[in-house]
Protein backbone atom coordinates (compact mmCIF):
# COMPACT_ATOMS: atom_id res chain seq x y z
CA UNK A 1 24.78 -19.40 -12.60
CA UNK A 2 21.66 -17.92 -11.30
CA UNK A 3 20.11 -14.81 -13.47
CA UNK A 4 17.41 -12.62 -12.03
CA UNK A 5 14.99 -10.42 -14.37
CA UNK A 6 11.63 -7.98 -13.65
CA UNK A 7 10.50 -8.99 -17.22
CA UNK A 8 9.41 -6.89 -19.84
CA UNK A 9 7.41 -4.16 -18.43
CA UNK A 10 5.20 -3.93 -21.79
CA UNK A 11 4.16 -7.73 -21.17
CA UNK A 12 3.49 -7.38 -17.15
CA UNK A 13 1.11 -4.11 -18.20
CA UNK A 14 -1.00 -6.46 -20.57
CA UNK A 15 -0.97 -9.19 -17.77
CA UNK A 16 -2.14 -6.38 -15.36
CA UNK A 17 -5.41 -5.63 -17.40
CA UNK A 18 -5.98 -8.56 -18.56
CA UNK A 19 -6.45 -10.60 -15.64
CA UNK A 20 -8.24 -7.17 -14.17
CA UNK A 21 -10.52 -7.35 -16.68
CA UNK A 22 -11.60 -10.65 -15.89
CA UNK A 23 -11.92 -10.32 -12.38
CA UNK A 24 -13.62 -7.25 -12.67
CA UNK A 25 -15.92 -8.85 -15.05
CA UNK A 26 -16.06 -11.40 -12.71
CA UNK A 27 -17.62 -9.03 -9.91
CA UNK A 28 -19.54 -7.06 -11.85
CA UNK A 29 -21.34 -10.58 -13.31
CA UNK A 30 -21.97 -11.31 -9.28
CA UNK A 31 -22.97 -7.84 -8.49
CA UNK A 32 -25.49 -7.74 -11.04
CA UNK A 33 -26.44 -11.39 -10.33
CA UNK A 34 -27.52 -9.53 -7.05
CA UNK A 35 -28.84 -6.80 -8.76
CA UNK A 36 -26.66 -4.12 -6.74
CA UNK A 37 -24.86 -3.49 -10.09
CA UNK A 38 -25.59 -3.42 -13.77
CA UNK A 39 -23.85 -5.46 -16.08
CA UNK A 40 -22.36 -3.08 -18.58
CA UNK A 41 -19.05 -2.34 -20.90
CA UNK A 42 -18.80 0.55 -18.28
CA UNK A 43 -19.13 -0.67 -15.19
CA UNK A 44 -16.44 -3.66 -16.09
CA UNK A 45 -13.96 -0.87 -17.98
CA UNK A 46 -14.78 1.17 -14.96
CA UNK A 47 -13.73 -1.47 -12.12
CA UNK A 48 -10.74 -2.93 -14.38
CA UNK A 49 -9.08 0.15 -14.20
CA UNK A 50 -9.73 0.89 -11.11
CA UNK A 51 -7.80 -2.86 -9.97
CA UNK A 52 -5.59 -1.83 -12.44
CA UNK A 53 -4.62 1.55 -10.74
CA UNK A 54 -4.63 0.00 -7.54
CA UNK A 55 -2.50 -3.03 -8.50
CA UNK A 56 -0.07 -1.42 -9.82
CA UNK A 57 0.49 1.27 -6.99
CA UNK A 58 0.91 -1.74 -4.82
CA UNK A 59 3.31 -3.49 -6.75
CA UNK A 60 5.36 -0.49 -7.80
């Protein structure tokens, strides 16, 4: 017997923006590496959401 599920919503949210955050940490650390960005609590809130948002329009 083969069961499909979309998993828990609540738990697929967290796993959104966490893994956002760390890529978008991630960028921001190169960006400012480059000095094109600075590395703040901002900027990384500011580009997490932002992959958030645009992850989740993509999968939904």
């Amino acid at each position: 017997m083969e069961t499909s599920s979309d998993g828990d919503p609540r738990v697929l949210f967290v796993m959104n923006i966490v893994l956002s955050t760390i890529f978008g940490t991630g960028i921001i650390w190169g960006l400012s590496f480059i000095e094109i960005a600075t590395f703040s609590l901002i900027n990384i809130a500011s580009l997490t959401l932002i992959i958030a948002a645009v992850t989740y329009a993509i999968v939904m």
